[in-house]
Protein backbone atom coordinates (compact mmCIF):
# COMPACT_ATOMS: atom_id res chain seq x y z
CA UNK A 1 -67.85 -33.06 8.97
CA UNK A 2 -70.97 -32.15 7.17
CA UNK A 3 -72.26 -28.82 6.94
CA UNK A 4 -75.74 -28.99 5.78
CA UNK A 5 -78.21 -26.44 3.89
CA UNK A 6 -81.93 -27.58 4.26
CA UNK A 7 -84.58 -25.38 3.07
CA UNK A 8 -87.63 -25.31 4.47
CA UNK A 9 -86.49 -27.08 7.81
CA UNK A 10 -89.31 -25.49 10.24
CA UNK A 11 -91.74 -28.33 9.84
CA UNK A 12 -92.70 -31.52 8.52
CA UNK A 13 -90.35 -33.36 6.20
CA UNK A 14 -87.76 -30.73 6.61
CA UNK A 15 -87.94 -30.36 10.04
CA UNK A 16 -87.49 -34.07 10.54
CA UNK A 17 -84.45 -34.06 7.96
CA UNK A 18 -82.50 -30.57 9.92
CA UNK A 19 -83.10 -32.63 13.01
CA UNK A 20 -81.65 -36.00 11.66
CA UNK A 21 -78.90 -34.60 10.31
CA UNK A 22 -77.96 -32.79 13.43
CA UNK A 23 -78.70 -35.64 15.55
CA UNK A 24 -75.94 -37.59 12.77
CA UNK A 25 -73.68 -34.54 13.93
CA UNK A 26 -73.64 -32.17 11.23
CA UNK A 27 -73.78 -28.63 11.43
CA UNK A 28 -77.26 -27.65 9.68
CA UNK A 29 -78.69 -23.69 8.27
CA UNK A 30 -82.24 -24.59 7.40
CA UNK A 31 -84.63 -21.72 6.19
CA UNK A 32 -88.06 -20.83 7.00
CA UNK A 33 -90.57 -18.13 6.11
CA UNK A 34 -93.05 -16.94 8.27
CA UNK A 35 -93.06 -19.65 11.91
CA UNK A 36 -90.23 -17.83 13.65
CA UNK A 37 -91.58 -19.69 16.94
CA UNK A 38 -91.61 -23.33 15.16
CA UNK A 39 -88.11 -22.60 14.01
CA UNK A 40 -86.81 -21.75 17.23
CA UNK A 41 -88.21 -24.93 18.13
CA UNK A 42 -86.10 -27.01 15.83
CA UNK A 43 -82.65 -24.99 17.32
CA UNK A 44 -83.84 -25.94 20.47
CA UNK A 45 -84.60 -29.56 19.61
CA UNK A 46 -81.25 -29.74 17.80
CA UNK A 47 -79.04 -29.08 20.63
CA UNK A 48 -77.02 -25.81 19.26
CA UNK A 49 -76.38 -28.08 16.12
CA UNK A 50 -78.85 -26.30 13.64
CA UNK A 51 -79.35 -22.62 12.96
CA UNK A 52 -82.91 -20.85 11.48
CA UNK A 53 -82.64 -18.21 8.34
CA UNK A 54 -85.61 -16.19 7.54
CA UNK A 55 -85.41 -16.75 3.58
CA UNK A 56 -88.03 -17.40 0.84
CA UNK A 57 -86.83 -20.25 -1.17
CA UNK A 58 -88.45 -18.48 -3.97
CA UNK A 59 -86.17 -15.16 -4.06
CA UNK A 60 -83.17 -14.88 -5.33
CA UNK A 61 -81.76 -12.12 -3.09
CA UNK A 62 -83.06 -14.20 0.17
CA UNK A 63 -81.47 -17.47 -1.43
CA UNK A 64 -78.17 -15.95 -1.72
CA UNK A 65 -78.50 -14.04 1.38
CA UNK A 66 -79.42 -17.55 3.29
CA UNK A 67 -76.20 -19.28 1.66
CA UNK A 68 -74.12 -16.52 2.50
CA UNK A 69 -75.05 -16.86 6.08
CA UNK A 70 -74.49 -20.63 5.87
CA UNK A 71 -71.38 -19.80 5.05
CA UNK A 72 -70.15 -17.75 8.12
CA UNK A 73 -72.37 -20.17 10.42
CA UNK A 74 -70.01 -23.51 9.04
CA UNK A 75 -66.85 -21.37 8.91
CA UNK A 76 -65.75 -24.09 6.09
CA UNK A 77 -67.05 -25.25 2.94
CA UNK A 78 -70.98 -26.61 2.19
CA UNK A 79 -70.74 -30.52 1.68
CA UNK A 80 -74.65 -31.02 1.70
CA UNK A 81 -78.06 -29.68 0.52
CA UNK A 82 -81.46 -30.79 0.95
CA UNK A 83 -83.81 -28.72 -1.20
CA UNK A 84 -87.13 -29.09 0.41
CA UNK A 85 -89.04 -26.15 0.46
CA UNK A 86 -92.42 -26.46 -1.33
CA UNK A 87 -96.10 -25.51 -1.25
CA UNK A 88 -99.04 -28.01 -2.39
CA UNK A 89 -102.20 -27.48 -4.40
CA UNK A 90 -105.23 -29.74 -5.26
CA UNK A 91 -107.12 -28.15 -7.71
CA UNK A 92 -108.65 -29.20 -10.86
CA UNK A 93 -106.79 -28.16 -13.41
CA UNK A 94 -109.82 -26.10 -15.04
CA UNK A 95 -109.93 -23.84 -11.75
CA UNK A 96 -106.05 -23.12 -11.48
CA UNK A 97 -105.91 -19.61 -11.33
CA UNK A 98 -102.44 -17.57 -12.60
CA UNK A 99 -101.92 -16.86 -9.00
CA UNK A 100 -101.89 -20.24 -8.01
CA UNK A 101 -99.60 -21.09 -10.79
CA UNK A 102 -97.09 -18.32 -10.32
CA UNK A 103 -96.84 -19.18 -6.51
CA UNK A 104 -96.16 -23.23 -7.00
CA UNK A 105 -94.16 -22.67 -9.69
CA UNK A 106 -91.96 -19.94 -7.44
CA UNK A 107 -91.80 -22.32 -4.97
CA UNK A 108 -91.39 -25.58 -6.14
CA UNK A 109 -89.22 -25.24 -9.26
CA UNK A 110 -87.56 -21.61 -9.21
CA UNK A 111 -86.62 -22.47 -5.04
CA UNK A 112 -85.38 -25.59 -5.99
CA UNK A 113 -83.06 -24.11 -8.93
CA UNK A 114 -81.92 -21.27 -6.45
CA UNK A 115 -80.84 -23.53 -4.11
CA UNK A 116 -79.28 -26.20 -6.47
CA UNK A 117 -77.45 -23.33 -8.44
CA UNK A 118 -76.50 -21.60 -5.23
CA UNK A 119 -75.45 -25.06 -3.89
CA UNK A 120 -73.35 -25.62 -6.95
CA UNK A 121 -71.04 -22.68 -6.86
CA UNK A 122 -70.12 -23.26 -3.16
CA UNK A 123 -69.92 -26.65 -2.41
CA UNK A 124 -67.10 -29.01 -2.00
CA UNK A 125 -65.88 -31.67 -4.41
CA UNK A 126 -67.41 -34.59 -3.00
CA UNK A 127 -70.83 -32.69 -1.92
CA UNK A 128 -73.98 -34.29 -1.83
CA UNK A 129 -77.17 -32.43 -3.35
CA UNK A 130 -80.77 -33.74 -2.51
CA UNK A 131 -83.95 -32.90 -3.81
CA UNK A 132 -87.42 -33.75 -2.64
CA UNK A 133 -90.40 -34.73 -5.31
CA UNK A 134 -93.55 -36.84 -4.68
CA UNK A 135 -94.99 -39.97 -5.97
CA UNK A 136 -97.22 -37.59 -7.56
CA UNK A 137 -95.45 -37.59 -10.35
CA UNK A 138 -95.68 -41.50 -10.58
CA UNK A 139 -98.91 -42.01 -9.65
CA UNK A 140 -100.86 -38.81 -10.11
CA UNK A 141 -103.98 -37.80 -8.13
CA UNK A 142 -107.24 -35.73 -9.72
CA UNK A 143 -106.56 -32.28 -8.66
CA UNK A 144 -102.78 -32.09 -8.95
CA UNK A 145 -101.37 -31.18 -12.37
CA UNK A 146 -100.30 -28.36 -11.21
CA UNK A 147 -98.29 -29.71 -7.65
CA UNK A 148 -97.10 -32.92 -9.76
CA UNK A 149 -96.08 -30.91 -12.55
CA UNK A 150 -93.94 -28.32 -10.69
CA UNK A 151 -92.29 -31.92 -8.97
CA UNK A 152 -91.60 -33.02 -12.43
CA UNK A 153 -89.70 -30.26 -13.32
CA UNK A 154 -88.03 -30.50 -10.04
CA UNK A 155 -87.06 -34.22 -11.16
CA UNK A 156 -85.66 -33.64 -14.33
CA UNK A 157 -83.60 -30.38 -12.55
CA UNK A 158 -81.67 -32.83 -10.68
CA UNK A 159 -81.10 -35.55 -13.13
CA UNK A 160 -79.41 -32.58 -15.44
CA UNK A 161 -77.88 -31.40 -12.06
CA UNK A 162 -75.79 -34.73 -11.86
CA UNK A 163 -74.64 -35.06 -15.19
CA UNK A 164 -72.86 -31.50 -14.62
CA UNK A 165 -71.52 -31.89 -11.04
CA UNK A 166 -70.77 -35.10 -11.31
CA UNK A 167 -67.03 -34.68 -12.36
CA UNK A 168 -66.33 -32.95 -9.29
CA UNK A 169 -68.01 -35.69 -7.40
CA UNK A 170 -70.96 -34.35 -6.21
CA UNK A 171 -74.14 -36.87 -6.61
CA UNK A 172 -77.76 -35.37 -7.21
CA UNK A 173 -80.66 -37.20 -6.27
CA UNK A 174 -84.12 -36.83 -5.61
CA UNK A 175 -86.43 -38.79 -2.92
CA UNK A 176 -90.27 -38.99 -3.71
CA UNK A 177 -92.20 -39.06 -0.42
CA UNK A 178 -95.39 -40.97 -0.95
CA UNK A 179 -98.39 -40.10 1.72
CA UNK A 180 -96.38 -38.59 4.93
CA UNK A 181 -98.17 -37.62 7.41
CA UNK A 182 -97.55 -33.76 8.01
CA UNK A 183 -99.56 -30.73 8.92
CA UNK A 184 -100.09 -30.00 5.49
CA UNK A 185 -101.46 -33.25 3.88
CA UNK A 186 -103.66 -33.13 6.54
CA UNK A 187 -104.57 -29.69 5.76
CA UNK A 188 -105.59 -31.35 2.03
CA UNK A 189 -106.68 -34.49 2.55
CA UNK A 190 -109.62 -35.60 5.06
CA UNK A 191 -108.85 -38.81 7.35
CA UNK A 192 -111.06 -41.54 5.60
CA UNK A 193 -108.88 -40.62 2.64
CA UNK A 194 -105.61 -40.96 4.91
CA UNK A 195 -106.76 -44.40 5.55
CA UNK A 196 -107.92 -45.04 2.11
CA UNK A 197 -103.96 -44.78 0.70
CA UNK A 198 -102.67 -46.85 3.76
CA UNK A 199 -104.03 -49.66 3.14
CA UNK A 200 -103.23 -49.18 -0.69
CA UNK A 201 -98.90 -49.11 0.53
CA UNK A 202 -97.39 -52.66 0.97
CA UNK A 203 -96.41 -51.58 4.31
CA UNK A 204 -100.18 -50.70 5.52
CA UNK A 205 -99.27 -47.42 6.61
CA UNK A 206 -99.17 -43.94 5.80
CA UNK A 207 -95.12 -42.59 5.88
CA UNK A 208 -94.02 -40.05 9.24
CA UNK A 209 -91.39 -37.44 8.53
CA UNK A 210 -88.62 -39.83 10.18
CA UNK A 211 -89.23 -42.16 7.42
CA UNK A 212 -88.45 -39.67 4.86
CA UNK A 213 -85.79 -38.38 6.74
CA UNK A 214 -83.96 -41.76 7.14
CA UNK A 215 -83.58 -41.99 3.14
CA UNK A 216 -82.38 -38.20 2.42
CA UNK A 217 -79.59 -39.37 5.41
CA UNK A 218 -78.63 -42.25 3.19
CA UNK A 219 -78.36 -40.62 0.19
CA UNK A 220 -76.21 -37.86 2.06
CA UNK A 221 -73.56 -40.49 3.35
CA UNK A 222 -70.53 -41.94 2.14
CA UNK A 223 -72.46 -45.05 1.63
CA UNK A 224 -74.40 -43.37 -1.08
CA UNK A 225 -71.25 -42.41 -3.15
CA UNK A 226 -71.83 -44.33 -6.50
CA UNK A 227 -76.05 -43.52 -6.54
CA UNK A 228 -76.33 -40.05 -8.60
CA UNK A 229 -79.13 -38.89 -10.90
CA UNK A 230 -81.74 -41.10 -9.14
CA UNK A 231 -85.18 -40.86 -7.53
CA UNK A 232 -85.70 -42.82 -4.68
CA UNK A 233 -89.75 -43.10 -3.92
CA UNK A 234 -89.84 -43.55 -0.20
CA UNK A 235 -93.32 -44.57 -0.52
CA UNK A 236 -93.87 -47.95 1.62
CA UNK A 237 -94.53 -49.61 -1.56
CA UNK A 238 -97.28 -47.48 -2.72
CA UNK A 239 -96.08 -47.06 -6.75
């Protein structure tokens, strides 16, 4: 049985990835931060199968706290992680400001360490540990040296990741979402440029949460047992 950490499961990517993986039958903890409502939502849509923890990805205490609960809610031992919290930013890089930096860096990198190293010290030989990056880092848009380069560290975090945990049998990946279609990259990027990148993908389409969620469910089954220290870009042929 799996028994699945997601962080950052109240919307978008992660929401469609706590409510795969329930739907698959695993037991899933997924964190949020502020949307109590839209995480109730997910329990509901999950059928008793998924459970909401008020935790910033970005502190420590919360991290372990959020774990800890995972814990009690599986009543075994963790077998899966998807570490998906994040924020985005589109700024030019002369107008970052520290604040900016400090809070994308918190998120992005110092969440996904917390929840890798958290991951690490509690999950079962065997275990599978995903992280989510963007094509960013592949094919990098004006205004985001500062997103792309908090995904880069995120990337090389898990290819270091599976070189240590791979003797217990644990595989660390990473999935690159191109364009997905969530609240916030429509929050950041306007509709004629939604269509722009569509046509750009050999697929003609911009990816949906589902699509995304589909690969981090491959990489989390038994299928997926000799693929470790990879990035898969889930980006309809974009890069």
């Amino acid at each position: 049985m799996t028994n699945a950490v997601v962080t950052g499961g109240s919307r978008g990517i992660g929401r469609a990835v706590v409510e795969r993986l329930a739907g698959d039958g695993a037991t899933v903890v997924f964190s949020y931060v502020a949307d109590e409502a839209a995480a109730r939502q997910v329990e509901q849509a999950c059928g008793g199968r998924a459970v909401a923890v008020r935790a910033d990805a970005a502190d420590p205490a919360q991290v372990e706290r959020l774990f800890e609960e995972a814990g009690t809610v599986f009543g075994g031992p963790l077998t899966a992680l998807v570490s998906n919290a994040g924020v985005m930013d589109h700024t030019p890089v002369d107008a970052v400001t520290p604040e900016a930096f400090e809070r994308v860096m918190a998120v992005n990198v110092r969440g996904a360490f917390l929840a890798v190293r958290a991951a690490a010290a509690r999950m079962a030989d065997g275990g599978r540990i995903v992280t989510i990056s963007s094509t960013g880092t592949a094919w990098p848009s004006a205004g985001e040296s500062l997103y792309a380069a908090s995904k880069a560290a995120v990337e090389q975090l898990t290819r270091v990741a599976s070189r240590e945990l791979g003797r217990r049998g644990i595989t660390v990946n990473a999935v690159s979402p191109g364009p997905t279609d969530t609240d916030l990259l429509r929050a950041d990027v306007p509709p004629e440029g939604m269509a722009g990148v569509a046509h750009m993908t050999a697929l003609g389409r911009i990816g949906t949460p589902a699509d995304i969620a589909s690969v981090v469910a491959l990489l989390l089954s038994p299928d997926a047992a000799w693929l470790t220290g990879q990035n898969l870009r889930a980006d309809g042929g974009l890069v």
